[in-house]
N, C-alpha and C. Protein backbone atom coordinates (compact mmCIF):
# COMPACT_ATOMS: atom_id res chain seq x y z
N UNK A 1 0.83 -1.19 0.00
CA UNK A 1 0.00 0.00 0.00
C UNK A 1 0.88 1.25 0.00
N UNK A 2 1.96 0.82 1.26
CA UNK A 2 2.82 2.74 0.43
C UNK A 2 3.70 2.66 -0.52
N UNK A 3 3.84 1.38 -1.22
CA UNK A 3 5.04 1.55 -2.26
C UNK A 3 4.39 2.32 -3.40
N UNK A 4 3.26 1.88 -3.22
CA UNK A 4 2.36 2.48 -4.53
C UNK A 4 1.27 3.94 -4.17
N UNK A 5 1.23 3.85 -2.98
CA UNK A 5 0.62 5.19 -2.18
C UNK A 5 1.99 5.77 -0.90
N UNK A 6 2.63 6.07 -1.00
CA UNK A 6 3.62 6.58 0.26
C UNK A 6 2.24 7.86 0.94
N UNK A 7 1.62 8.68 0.92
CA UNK A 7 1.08 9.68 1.76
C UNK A 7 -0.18 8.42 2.17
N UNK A 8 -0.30 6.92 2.03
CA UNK A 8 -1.75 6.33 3.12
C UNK A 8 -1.17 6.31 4.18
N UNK A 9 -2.49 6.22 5.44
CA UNK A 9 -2.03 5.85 6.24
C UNK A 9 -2.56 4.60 6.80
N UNK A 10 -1.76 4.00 7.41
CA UNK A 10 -2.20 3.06 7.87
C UNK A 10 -2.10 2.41 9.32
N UNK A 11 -3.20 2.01 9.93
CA UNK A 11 -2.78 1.62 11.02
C UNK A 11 -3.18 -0.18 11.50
N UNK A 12 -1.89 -0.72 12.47
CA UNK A 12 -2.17 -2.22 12.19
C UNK A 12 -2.58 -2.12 13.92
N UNK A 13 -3.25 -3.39 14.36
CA UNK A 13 -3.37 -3.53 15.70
C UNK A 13 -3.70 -5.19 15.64
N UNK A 14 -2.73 -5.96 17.09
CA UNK A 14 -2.58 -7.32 16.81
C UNK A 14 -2.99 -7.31 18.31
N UNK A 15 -3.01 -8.53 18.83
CA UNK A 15 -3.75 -8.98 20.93
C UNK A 15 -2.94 -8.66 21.37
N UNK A 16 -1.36 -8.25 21.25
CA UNK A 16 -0.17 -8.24 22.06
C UNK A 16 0.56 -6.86 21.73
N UNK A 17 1.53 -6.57 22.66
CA UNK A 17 2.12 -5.13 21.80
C UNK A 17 3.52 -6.46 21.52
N UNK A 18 3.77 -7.34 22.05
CA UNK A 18 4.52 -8.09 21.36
C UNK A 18 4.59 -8.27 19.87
N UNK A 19 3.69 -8.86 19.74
CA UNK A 19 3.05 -8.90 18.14
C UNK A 19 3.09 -7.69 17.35
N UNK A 20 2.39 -6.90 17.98
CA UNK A 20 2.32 -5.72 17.18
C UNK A 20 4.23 -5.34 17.00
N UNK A 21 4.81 -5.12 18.00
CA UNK A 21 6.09 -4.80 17.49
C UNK A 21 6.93 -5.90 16.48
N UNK A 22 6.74 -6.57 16.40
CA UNK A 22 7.63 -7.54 15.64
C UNK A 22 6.74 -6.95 14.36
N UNK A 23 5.11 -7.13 13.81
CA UNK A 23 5.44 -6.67 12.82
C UNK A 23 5.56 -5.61 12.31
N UNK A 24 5.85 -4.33 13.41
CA UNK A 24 6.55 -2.96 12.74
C UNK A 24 7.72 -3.17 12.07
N UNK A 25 8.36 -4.12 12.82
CA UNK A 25 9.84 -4.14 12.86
C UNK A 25 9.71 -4.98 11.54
N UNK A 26 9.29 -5.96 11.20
CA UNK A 26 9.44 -6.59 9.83
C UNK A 26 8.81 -5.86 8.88
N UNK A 27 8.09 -4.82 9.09
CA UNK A 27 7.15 -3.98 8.29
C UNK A 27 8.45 -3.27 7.19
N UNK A 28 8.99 -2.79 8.61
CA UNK A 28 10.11 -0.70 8.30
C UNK A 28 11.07 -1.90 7.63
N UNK A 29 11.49 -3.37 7.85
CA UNK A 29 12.84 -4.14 7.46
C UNK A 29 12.13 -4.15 5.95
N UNK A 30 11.02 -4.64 5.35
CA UNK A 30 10.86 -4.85 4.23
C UNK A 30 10.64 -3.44 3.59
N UNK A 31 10.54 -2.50 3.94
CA UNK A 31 10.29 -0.86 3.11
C UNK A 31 11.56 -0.24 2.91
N UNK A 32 12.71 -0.54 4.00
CA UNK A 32 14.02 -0.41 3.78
C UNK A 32 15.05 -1.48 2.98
N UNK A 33 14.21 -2.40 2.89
CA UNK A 33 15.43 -3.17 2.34
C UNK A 33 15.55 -2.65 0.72
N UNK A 34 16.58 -2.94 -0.06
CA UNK A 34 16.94 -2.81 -1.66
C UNK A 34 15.86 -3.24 -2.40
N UNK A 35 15.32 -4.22 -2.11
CA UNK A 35 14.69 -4.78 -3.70
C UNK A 35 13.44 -4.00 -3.80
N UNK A 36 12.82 -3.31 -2.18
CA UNK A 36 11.39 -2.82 -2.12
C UNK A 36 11.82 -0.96 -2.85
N UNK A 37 13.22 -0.51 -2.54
CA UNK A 37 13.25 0.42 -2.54
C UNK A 37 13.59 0.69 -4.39
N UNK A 38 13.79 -0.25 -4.87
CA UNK A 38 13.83 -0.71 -6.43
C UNK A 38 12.63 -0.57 -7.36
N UNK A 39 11.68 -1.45 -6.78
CA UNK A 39 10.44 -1.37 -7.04
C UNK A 39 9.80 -0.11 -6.42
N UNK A 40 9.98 0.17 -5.35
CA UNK A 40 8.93 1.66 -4.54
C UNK A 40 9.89 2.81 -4.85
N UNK A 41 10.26 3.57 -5.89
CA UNK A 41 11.72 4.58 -5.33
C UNK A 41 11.50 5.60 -4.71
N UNK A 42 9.69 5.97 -4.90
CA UNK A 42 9.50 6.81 -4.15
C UNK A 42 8.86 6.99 -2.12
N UNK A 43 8.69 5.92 -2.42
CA UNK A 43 8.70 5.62 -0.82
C UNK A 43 9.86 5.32 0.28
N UNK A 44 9.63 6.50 0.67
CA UNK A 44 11.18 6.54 1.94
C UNK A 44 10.92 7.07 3.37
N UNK A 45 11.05 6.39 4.50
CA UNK A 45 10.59 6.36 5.72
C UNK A 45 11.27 8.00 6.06
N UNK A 46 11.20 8.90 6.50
CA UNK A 46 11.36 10.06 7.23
C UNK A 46 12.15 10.05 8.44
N UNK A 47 13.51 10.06 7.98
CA UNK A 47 14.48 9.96 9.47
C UNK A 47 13.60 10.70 10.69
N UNK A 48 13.23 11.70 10.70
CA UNK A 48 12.55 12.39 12.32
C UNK A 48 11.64 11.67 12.38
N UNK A 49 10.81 10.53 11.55
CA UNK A 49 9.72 10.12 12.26
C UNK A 49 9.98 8.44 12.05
N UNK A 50 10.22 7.80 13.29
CA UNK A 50 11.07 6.11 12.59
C UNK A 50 11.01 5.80 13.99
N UNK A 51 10.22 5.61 14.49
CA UNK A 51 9.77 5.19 16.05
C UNK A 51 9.84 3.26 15.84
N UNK A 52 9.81 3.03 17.05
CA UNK A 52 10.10 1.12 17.10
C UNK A 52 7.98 1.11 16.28
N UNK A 53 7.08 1.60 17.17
CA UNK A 53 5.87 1.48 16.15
C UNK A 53 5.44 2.32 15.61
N UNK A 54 5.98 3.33 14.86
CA UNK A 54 5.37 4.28 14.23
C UNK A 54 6.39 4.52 13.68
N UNK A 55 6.23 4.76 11.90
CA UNK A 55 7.18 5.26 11.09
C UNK A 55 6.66 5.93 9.98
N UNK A 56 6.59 7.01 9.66
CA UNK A 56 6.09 8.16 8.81
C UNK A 56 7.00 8.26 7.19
N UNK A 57 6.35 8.53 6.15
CA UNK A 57 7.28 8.50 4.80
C UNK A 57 7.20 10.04 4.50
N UNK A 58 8.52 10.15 3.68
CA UNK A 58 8.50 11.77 3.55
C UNK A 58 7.57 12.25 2.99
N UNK A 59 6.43 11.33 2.11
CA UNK A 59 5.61 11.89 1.64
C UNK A 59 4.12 11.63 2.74
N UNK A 60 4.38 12.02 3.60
CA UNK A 60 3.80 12.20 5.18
C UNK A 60 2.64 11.39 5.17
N UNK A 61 2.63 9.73 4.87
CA UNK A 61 1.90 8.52 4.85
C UNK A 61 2.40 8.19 6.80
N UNK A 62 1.65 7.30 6.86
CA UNK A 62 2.47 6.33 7.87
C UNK A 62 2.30 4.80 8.14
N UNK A 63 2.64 4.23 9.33
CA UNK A 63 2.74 2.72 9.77
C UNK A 63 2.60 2.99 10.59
N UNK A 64 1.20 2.83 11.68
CA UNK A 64 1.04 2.80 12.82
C UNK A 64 0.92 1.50 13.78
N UNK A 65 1.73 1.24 14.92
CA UNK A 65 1.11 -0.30 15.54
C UNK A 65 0.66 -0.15 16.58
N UNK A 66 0.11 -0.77 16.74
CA UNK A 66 -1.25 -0.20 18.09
C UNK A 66 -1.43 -2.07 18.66
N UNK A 67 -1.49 -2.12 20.21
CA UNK A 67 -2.30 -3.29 20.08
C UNK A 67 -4.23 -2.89 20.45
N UNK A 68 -4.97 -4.36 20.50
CA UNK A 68 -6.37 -4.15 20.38
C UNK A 68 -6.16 -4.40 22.12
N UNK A 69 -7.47 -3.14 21.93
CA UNK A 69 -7.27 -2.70 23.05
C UNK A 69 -6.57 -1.20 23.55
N UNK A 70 -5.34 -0.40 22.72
CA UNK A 70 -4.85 0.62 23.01
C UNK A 70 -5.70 1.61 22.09
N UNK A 71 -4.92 3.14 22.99
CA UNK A 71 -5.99 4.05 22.21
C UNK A 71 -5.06 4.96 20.76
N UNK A 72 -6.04 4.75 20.35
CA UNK A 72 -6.07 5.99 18.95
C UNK A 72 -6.54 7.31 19.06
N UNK A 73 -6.89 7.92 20.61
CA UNK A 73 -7.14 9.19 20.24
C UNK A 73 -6.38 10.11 19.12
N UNK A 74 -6.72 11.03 18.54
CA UNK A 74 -6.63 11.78 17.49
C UNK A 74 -6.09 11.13 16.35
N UNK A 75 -5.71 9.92 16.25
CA UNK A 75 -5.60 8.77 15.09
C UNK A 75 -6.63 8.38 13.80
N UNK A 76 -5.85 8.82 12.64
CA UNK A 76 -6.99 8.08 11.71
C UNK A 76 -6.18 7.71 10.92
N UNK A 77 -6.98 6.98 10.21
CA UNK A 77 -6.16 5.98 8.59
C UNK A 77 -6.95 5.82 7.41
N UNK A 78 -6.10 5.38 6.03
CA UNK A 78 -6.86 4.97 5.67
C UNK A 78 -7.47 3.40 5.14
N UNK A 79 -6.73 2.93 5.46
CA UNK A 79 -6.61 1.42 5.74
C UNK A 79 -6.01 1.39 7.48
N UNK A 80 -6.93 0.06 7.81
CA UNK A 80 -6.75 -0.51 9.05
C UNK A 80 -7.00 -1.90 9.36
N UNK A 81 -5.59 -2.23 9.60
CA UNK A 81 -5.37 -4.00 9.90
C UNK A 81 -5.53 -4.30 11.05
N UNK A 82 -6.42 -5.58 10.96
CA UNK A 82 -6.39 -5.74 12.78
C UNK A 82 -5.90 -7.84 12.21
N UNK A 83 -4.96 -7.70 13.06
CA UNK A 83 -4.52 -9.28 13.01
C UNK A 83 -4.71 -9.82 14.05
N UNK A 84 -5.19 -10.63 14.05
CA UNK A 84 -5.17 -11.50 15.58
C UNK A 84 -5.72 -11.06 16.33
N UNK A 85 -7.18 -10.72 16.68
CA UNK A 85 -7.38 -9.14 17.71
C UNK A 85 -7.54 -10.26 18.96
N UNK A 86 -7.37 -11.47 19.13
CA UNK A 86 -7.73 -12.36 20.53
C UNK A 86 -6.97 -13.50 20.29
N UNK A 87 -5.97 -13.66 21.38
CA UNK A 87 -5.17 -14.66 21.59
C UNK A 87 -5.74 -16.15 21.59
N UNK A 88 -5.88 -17.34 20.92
CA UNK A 88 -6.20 -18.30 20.93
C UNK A 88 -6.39 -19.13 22.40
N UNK A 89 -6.03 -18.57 23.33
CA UNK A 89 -5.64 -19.35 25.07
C UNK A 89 -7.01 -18.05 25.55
N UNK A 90 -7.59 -17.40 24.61
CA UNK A 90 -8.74 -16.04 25.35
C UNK A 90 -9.77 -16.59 24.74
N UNK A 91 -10.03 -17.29 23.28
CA UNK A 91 -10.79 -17.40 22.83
C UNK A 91 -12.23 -17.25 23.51
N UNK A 92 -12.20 -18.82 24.31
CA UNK A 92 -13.52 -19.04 25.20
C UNK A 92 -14.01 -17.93 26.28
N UNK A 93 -13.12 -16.78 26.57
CA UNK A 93 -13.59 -15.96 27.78
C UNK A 93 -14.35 -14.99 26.90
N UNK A 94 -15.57 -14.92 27.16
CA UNK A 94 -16.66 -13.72 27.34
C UNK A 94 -16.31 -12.43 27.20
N UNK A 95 -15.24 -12.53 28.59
CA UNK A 95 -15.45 -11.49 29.23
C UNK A 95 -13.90 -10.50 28.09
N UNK A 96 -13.09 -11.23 27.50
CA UNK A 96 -12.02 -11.04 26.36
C UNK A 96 -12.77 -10.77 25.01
N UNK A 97 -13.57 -11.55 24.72
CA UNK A 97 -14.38 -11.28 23.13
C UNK A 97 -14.95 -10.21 23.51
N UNK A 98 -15.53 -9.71 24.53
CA UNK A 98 -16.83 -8.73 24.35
C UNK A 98 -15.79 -7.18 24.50
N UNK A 99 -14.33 -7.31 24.89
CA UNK A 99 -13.92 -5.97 25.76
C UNK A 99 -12.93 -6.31 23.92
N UNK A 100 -12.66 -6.86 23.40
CA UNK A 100 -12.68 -6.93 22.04
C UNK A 100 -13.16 -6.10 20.64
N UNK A 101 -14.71 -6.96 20.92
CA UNK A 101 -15.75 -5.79 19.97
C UNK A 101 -15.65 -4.26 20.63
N UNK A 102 -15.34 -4.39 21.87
CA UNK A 102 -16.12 -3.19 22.53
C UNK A 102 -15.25 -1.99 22.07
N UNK A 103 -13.81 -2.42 22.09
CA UNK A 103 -12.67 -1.90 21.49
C UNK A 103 -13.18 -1.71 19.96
N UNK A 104 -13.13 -2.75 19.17
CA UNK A 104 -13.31 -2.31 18.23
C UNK A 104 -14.65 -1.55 17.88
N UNK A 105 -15.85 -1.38 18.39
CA UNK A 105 -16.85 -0.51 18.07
C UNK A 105 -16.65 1.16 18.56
N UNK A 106 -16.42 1.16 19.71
CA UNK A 106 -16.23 2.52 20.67
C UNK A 106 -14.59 3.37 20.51
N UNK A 107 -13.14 2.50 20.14
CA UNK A 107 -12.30 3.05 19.58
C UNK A 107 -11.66 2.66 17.93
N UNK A 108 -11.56 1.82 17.56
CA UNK A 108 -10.89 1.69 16.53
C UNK A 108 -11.81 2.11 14.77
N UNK A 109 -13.64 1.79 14.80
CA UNK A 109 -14.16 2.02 13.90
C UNK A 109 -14.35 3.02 13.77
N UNK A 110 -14.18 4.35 14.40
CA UNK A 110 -14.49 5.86 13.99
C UNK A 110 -12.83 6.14 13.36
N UNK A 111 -11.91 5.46 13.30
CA UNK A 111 -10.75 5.72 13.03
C UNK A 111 -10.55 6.00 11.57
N UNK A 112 -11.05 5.39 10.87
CA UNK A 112 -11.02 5.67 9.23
C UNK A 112 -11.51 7.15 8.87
N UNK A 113 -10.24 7.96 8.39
CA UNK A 113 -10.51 8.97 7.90
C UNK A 113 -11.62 9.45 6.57
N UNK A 114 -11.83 8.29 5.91
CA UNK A 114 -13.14 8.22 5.03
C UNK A 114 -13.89 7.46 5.09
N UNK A 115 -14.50 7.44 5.63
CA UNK A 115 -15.99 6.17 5.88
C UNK A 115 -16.58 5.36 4.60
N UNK A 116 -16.12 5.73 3.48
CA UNK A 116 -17.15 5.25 2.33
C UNK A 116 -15.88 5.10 1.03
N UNK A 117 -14.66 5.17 1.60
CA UNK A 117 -13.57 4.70 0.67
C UNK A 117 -12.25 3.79 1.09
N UNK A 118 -11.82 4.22 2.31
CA UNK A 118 -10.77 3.81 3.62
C UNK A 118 -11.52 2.74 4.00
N UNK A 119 -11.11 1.34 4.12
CA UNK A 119 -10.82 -0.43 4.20
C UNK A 119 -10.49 -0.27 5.61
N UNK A 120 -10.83 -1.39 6.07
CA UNK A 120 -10.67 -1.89 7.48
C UNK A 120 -10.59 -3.35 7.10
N UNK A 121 -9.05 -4.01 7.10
CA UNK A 121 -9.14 -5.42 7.11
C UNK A 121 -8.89 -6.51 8.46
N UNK A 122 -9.64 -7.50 8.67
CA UNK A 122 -9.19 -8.36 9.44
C UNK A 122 -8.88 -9.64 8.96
N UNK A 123 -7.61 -9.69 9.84
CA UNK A 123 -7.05 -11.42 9.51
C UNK A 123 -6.72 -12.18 10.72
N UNK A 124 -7.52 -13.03 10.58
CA UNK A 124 -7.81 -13.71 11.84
C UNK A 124 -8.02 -15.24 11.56
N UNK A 125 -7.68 -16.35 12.38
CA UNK A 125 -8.53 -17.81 12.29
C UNK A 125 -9.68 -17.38 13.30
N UNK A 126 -10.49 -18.09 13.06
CA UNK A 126 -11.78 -17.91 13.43
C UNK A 126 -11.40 -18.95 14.99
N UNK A 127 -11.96 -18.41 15.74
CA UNK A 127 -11.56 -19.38 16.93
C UNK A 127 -12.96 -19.43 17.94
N UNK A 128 -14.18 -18.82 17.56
CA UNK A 128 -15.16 -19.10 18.19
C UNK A 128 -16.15 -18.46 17.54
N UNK A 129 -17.53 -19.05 17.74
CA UNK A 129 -18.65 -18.68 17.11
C UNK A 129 -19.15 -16.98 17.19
N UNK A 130 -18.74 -16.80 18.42
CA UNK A 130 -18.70 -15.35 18.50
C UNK A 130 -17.29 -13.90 18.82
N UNK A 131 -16.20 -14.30 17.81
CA UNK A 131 -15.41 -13.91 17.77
C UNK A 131 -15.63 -11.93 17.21
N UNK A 132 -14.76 -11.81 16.65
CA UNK A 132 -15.10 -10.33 16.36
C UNK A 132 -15.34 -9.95 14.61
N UNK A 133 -15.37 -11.38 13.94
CA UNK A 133 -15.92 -11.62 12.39
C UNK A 133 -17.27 -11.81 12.96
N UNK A 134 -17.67 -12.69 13.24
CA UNK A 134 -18.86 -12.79 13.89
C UNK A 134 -19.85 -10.90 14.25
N UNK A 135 -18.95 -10.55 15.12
CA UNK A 135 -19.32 -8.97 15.71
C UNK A 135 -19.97 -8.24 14.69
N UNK A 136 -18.23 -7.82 13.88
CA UNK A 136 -18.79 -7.21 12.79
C UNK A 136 -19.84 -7.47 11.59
N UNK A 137 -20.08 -8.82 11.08
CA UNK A 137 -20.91 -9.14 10.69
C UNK A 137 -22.42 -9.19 10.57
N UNK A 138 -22.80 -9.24 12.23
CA UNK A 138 -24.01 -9.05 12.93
C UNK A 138 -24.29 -7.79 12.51
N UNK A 139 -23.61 -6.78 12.17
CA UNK A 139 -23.50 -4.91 12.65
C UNK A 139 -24.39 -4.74 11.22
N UNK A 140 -23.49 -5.20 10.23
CA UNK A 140 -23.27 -4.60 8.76
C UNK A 140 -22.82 -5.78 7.69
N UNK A 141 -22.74 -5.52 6.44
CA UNK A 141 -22.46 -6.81 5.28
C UNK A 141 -20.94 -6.45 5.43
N UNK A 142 -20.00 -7.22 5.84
CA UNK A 142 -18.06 -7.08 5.13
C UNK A 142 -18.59 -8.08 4.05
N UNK A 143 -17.40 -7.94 2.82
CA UNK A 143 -16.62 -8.57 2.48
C UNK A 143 -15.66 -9.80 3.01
N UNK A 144 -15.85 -10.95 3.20
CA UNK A 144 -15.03 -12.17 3.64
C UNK A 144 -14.69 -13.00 2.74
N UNK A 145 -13.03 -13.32 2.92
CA UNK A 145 -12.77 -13.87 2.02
C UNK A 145 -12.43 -15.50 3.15
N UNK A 146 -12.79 -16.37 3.10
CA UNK A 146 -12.50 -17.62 4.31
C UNK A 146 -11.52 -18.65 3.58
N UNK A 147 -10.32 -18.58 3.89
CA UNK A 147 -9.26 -19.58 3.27
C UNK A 147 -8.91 -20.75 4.29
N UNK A 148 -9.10 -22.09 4.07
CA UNK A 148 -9.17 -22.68 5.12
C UNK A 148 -7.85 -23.31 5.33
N UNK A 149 -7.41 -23.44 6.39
CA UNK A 149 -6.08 -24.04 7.03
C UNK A 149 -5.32 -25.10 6.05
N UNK A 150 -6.24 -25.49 5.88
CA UNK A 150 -5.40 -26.52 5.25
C UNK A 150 -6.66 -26.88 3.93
N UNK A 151 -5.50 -26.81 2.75
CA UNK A 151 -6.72 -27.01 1.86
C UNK A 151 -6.59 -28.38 1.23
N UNK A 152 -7.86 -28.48 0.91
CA UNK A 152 -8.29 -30.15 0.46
C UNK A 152 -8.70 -30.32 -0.76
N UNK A 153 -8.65 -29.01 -1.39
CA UNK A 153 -8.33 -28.61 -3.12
C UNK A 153 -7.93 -27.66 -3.77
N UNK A 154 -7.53 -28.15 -5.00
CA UNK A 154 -6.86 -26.42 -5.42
C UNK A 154 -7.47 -25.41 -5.33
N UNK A 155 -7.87 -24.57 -4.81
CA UNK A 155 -8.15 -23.19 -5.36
C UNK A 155 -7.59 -21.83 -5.65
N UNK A 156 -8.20 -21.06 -6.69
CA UNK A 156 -7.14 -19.77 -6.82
C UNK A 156 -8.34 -18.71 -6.41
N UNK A 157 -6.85 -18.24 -6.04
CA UNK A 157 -7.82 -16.72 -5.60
C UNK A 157 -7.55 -15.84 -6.38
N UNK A 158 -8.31 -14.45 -7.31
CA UNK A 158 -7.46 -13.42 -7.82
C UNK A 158 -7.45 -12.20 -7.35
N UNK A 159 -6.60 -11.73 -7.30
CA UNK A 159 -6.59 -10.19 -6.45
C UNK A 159 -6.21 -9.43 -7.43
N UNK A 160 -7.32 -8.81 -7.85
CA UNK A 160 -7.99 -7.65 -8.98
C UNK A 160 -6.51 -6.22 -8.90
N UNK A 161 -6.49 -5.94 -10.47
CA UNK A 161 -5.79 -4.44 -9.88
C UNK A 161 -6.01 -3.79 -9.21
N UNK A 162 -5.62 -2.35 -9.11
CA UNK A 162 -6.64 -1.10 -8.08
C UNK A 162 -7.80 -0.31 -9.41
């Protein structure tokens, strides 16, 4: 998304700030390395702004990592990843799924700076009937694409130009 957009922004949020930092850190490693900067030439991270989770491009895009659960006050994007928003060992607690959605309804969905163009993706295994695919679903129609663990036939997927 910024090799081909450097000014989006984007923000990711995973169950852990563990998680979340590892993939800043593999995020800024693949935007800096040679072959991306070959293909992207115009995307280049902004020495004053290159934080362990937050890293800004001179063409004033960013990479935000947040875990679910932390706040975004004055934060927006225009794409927003949420990976993993519940640890597989939380699944079954209630009282973890619901402070989950609750997160994602009350802070993270007003976050999209355009409501009717700016993506909100989740990637997640599904780990209970009422997880936060489930949530959102109940709310409104997403888009789901369900690839299963292990597949038991070929299938292709195509991912359309822009």
């Amino acid at each position: 998304m910024l090799g081909r957009n450097p000014s989006r922004r984007i923000i990711c949020a995973s169950y852990s700030n563990e998680l979340t930092t590892k993939h800043a850190r593999d995020c800024r490693l693949v935007v800096e390395s040679d072959w991306y900067r070959r293909i992207f030439p115009r995307t280049r991270i902004d020495p004053a702004k290159n934080a362990e989770l937050e890293f800004a491009t001179i063409q004033r895009g960013f990479r935000l990592g947040t875990s679910v659960g932390g706040t975004l006050t004055g934060r927006g994007g225009n794409l927003i990843i949420i990976d993993d928003p519940l640890k597989p060992s939380e699944a079954n607690s209630e009282v973890k799924r619901a402070a989950v959605n609750q997160w994602f309804d009350g802070t993270l969905y007003s976050r999209l700076d355009n409501k009717k163009n700016d993506v909100i993706v989740i990637v997640m295994q599904r780990l209970h009937v009422d997880d936060l695919v489930a949530h959102v679903r109940e709310k409104e129609d997403w888009t789901v694409l369900e690839i299963p663990a292990v597949a038991e036939s070929g299938t292709r997927y195509e991912i359309k130009p822009d």
